[in-house]
C-alpha atoms as a PDB file:
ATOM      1  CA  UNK A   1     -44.944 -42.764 -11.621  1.00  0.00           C
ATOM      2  CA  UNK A   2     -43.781 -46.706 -12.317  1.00  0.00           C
ATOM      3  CA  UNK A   3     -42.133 -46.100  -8.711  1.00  0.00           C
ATOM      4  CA  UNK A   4     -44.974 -45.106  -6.900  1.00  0.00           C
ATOM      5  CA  UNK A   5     -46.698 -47.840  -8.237  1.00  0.00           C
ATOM      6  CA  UNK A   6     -44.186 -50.180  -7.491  1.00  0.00           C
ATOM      7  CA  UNK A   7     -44.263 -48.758  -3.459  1.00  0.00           C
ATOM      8  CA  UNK A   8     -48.146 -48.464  -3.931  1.00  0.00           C
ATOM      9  CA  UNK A   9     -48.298 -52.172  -4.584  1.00  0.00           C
ATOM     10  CA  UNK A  10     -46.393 -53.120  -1.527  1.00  0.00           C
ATOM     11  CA  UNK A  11     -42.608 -52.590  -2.849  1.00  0.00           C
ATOM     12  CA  UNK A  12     -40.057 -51.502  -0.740  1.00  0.00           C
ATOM     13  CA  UNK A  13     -36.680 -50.689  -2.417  1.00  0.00           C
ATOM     14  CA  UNK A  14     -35.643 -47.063  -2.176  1.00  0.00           C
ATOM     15  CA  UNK A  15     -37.918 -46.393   1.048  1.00  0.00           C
ATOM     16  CA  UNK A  16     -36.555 -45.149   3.921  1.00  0.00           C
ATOM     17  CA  UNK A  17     -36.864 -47.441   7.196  1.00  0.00           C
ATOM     18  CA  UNK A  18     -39.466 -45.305   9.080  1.00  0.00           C
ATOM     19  CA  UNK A  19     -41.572 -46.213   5.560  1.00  0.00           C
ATOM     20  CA  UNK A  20     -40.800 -49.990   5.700  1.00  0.00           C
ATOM     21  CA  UNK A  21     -42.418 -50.161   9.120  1.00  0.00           C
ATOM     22  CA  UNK A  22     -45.591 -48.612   7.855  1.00  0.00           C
ATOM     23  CA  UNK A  23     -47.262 -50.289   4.967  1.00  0.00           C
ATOM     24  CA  UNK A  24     -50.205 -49.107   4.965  1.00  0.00           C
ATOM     25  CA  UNK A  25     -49.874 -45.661   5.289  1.00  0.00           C
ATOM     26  CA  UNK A  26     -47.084 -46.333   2.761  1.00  0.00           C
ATOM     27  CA  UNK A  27     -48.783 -47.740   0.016  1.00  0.00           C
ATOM     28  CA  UNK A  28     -51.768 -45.385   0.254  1.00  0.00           C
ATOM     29  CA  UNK A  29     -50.000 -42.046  -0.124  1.00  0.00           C
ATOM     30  CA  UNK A  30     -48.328 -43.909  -3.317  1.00  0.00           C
ATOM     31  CA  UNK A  31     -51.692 -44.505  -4.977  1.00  0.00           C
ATOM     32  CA  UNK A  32     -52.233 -41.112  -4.396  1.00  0.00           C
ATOM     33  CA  UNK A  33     -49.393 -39.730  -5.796  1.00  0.00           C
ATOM     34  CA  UNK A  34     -49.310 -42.199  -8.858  1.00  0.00           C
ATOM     35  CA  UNK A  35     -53.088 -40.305  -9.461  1.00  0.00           C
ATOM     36  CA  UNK A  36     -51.514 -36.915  -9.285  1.00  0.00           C
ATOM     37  CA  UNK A  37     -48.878 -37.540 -11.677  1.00  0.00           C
ATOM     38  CA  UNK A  38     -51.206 -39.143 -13.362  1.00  0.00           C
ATOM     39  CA  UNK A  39     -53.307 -36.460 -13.868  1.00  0.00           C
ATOM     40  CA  UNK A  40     -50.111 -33.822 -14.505  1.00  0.00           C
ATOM     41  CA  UNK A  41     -49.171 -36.058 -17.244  1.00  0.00           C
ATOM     42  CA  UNK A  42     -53.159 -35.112 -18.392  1.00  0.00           C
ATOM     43  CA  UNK A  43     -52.193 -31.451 -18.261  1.00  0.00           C
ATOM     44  CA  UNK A  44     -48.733 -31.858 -20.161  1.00  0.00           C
ATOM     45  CA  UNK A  45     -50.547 -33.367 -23.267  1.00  0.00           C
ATOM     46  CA  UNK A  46     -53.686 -30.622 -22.677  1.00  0.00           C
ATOM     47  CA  UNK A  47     -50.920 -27.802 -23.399  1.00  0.00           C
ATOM     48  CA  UNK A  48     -51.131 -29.556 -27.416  1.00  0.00           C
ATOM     49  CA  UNK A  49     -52.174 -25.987 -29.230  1.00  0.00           C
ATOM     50  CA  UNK A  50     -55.897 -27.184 -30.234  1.00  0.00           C
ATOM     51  CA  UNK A  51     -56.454 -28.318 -26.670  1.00  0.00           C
ATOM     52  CA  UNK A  52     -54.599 -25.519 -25.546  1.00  0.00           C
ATOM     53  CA  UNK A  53     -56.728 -23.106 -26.997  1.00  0.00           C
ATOM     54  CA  UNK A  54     -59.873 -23.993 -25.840  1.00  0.00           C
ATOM     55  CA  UNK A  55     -58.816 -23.625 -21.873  1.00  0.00           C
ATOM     56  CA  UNK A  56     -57.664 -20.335 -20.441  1.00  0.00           C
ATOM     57  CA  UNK A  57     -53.894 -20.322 -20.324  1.00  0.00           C
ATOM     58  CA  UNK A  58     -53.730 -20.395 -16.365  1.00  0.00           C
ATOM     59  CA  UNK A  59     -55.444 -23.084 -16.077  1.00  0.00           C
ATOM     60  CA  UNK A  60     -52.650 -25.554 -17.397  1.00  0.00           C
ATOM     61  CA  UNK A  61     -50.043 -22.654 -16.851  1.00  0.00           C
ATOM     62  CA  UNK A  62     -51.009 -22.391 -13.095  1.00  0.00           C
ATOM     63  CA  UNK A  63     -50.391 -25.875 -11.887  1.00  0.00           C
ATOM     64  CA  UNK A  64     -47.157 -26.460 -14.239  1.00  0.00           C
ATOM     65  CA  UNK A  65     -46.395 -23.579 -12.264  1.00  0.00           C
ATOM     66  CA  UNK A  66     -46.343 -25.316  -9.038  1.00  0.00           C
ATOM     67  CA  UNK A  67     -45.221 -28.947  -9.817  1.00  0.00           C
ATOM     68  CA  UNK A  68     -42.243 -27.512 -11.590  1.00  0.00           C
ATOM     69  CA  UNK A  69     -41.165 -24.856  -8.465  1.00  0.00           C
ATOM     70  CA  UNK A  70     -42.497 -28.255  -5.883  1.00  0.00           C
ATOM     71  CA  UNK A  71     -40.196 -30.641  -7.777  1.00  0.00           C
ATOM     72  CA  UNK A  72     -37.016 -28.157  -8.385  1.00  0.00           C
ATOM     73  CA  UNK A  73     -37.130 -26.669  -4.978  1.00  0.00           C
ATOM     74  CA  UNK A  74     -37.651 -29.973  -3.544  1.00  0.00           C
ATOM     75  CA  UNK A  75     -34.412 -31.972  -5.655  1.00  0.00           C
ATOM     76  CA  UNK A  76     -32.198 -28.454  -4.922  1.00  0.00           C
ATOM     77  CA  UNK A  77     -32.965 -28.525  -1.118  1.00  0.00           C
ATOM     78  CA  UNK A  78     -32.634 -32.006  -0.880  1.00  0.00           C
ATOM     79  CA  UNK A  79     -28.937 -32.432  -2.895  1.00  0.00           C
ATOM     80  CA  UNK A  80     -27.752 -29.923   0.117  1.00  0.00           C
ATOM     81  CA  UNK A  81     -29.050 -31.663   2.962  1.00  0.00           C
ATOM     82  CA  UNK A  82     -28.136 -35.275   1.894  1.00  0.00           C
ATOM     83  CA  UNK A  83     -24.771 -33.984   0.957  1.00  0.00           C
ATOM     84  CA  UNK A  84     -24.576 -32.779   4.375  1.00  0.00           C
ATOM     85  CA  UNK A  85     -25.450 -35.659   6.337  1.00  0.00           C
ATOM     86  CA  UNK A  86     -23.303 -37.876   3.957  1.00  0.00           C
ATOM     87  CA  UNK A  87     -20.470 -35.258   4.757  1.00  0.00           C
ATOM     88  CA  UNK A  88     -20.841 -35.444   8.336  1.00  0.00           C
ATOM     89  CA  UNK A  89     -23.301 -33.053   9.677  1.00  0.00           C
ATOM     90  CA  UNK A  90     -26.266 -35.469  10.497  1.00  0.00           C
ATOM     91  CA  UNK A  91     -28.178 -33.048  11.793  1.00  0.00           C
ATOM     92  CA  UNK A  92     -29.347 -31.759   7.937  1.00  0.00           C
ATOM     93  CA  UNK A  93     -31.446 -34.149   7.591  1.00  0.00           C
ATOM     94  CA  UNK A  94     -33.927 -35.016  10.231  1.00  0.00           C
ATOM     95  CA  UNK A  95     -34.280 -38.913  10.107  1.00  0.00           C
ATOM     96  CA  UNK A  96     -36.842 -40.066  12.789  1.00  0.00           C
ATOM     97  CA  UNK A  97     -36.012 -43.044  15.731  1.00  0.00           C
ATOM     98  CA  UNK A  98     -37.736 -46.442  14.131  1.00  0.00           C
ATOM     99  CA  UNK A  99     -39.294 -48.333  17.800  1.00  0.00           C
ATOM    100  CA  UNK A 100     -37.193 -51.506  17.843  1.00  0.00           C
ATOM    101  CA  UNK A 101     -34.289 -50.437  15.733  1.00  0.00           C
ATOM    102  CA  UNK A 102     -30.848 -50.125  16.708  1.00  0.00           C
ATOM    103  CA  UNK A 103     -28.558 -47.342  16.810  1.00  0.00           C
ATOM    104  CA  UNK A 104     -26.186 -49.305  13.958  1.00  0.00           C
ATOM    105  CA  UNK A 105     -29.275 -50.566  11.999  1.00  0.00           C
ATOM    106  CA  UNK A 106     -30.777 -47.016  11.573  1.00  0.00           C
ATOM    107  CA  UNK A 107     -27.562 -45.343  11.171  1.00  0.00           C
ATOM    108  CA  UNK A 108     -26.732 -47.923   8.002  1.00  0.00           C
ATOM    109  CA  UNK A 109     -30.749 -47.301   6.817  1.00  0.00           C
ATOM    110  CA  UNK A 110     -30.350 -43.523   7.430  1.00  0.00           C
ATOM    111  CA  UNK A 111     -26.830 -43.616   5.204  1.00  0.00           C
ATOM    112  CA  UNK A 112     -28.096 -45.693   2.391  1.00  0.00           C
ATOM    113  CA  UNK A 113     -31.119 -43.708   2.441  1.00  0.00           C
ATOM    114  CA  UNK A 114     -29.463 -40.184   1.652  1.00  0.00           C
ATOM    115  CA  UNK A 115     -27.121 -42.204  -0.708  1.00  0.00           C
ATOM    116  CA  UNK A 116     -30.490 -43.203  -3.185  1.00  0.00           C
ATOM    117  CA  UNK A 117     -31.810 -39.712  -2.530  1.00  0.00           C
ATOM    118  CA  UNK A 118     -28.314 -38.482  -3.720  1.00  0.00           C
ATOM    119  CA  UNK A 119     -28.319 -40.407  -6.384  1.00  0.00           C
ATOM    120  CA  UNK A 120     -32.052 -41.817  -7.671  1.00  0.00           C
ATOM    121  CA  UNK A 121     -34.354 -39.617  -6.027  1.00  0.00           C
ATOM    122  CA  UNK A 122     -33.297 -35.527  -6.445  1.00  0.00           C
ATOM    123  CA  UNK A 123     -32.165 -36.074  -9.836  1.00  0.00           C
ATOM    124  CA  UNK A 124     -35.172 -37.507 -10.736  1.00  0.00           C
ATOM    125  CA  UNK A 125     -37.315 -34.658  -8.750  1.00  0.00           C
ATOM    126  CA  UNK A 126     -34.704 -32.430 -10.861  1.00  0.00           C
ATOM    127  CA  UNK A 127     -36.256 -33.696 -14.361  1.00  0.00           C
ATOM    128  CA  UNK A 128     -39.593 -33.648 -13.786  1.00  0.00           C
ATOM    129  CA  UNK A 129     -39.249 -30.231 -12.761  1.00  0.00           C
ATOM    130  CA  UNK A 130     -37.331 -28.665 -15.378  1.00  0.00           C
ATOM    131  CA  UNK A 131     -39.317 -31.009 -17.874  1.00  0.00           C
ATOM    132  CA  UNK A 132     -42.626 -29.536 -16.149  1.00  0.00           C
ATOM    133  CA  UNK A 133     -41.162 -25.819 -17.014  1.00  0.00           C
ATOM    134  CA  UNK A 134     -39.862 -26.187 -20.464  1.00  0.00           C
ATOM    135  CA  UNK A 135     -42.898 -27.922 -21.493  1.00  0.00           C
ATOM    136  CA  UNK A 136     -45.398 -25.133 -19.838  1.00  0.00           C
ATOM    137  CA  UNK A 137     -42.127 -22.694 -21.102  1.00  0.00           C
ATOM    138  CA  UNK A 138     -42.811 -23.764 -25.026  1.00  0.00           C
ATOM    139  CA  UNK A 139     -47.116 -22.973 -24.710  1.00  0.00           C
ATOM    140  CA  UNK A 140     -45.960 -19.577 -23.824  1.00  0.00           C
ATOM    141  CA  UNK A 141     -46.003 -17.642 -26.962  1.00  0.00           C
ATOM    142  CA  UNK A 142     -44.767 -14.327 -26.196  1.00  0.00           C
ATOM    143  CA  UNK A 143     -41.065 -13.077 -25.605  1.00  0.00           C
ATOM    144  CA  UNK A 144     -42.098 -11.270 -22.172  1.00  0.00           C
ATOM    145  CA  UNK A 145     -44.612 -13.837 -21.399  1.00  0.00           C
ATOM    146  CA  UNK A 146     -41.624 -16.527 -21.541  1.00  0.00           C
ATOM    147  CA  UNK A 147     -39.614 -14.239 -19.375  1.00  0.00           C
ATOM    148  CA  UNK A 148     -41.636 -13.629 -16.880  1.00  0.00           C
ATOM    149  CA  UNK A 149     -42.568 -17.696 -16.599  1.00  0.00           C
ATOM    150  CA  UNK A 150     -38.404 -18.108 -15.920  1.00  0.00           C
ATOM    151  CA  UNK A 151     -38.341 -15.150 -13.446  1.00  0.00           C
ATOM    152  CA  UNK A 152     -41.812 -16.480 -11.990  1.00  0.00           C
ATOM    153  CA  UNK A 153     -39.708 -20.122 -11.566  1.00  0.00           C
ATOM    154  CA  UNK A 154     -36.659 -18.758 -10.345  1.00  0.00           C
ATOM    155  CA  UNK A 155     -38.496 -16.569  -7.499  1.00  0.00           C
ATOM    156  CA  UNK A 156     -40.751 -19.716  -6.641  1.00  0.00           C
ATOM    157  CA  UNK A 157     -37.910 -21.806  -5.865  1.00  0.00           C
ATOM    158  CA  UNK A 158     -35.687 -19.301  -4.106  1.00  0.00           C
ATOM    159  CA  UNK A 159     -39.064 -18.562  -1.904  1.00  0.00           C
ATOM    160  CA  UNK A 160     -39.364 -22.114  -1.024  1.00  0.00           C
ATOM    161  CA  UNK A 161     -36.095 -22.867  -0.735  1.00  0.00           C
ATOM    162  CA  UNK A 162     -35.063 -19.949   1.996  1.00  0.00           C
ATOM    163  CA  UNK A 163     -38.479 -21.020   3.836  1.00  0.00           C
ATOM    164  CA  UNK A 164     -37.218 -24.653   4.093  1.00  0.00           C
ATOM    165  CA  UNK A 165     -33.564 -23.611   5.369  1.00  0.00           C
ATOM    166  CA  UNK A 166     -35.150 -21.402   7.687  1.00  0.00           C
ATOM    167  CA  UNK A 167     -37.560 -23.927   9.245  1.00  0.00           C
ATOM    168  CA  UNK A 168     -34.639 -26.199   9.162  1.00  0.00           C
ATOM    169  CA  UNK A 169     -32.327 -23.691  11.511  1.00  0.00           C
ATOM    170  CA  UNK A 170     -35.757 -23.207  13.620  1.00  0.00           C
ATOM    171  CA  UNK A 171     -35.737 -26.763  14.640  1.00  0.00           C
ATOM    172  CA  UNK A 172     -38.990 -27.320  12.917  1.00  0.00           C
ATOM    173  CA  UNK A 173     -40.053 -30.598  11.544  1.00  0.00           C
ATOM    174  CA  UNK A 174     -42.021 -30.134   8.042  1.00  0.00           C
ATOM    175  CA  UNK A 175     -41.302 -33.144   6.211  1.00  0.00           C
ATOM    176  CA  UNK A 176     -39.974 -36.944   6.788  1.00  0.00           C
ATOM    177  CA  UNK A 177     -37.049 -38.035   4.706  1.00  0.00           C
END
């Protein structure tokens, strides 16, 4: 969350160039997403047993559920892609033209860019996701109620994942890197 803060406040390391040429945009979407992890932190610490058992289990289950399939399948999907582009094939990742940038200048930008996702960015999507699910994971208290949350996970992701590469090899645009 410190990160989207940090962008939300008008920082710009780790942002990719389209992002650096629009502030304000920019630094909105960051306060927003500093609330929502804000408030997921709020559900983490609600799945404490005495809070736990005063809420119906899918309520806290539910949207562990899909911030820990959002930020697996997102880190998973994205360690392909900027692995691709860094090997070569720049056409995995779908970079959009910056007015008044040149070819060299957005070509550097676009490299460094998949570099910090490679490195920074996916791994940290990675451990917030498989934090999200072993934390949801240990409110569980059955043995088939645990298995079913993996199986549940794995399926999510795989479901998200194929969707993405398919858009992808459709030519659609769903999402600026």
């Amino acid at each position: 969350m410190l990160l989207h803060v940090y962008w939300a406040v008008g920082g710009t390391w780790g942002l990719p160039l389209l992002a650096r040429h629009n502030k304000s945009a920019v630094e909105a979407v960051n306060w927003v997403v500093s609330a929502l992890m804000l408030f997921g932190a709020l559900f983490v610490l609600a799945l404490n047993r005495r809070t736990g058992s005063r809420v119906r289990a899918w309520v806290l289950l539910a949207p562990m559920w899909i911030a820990a399939v959002v930020c697996v399948s997102h880190a998973l999907y994205g360690f392909v892609t900027k692995a691709l582009y860094l090997s070569g094939r720049h056409g995995a990742v779908d970079f959009p033209v910056v007015p008044g940038v040149g070819t060299a200048e957005a070509a550097e930008a676009n490299h460094l860019s998949a570099v910090q996702d490679l490195l920074v960015f996916e791994p940290c999507f990675m451990v917030q996701g498989v934090v999200l699910a072993l934390a949801a994971w240990q409110f569980i208290r059955t043995r088939s109620g645990r298995r079913k949350w993996w199986t549940s996970l794995a399926v999510g992701i795989v479901v998200i994942d194929v969707f993405g590469a398919l858009l992808s090899l459709a030519g659609a645009r769903f999402a600026l890197s």
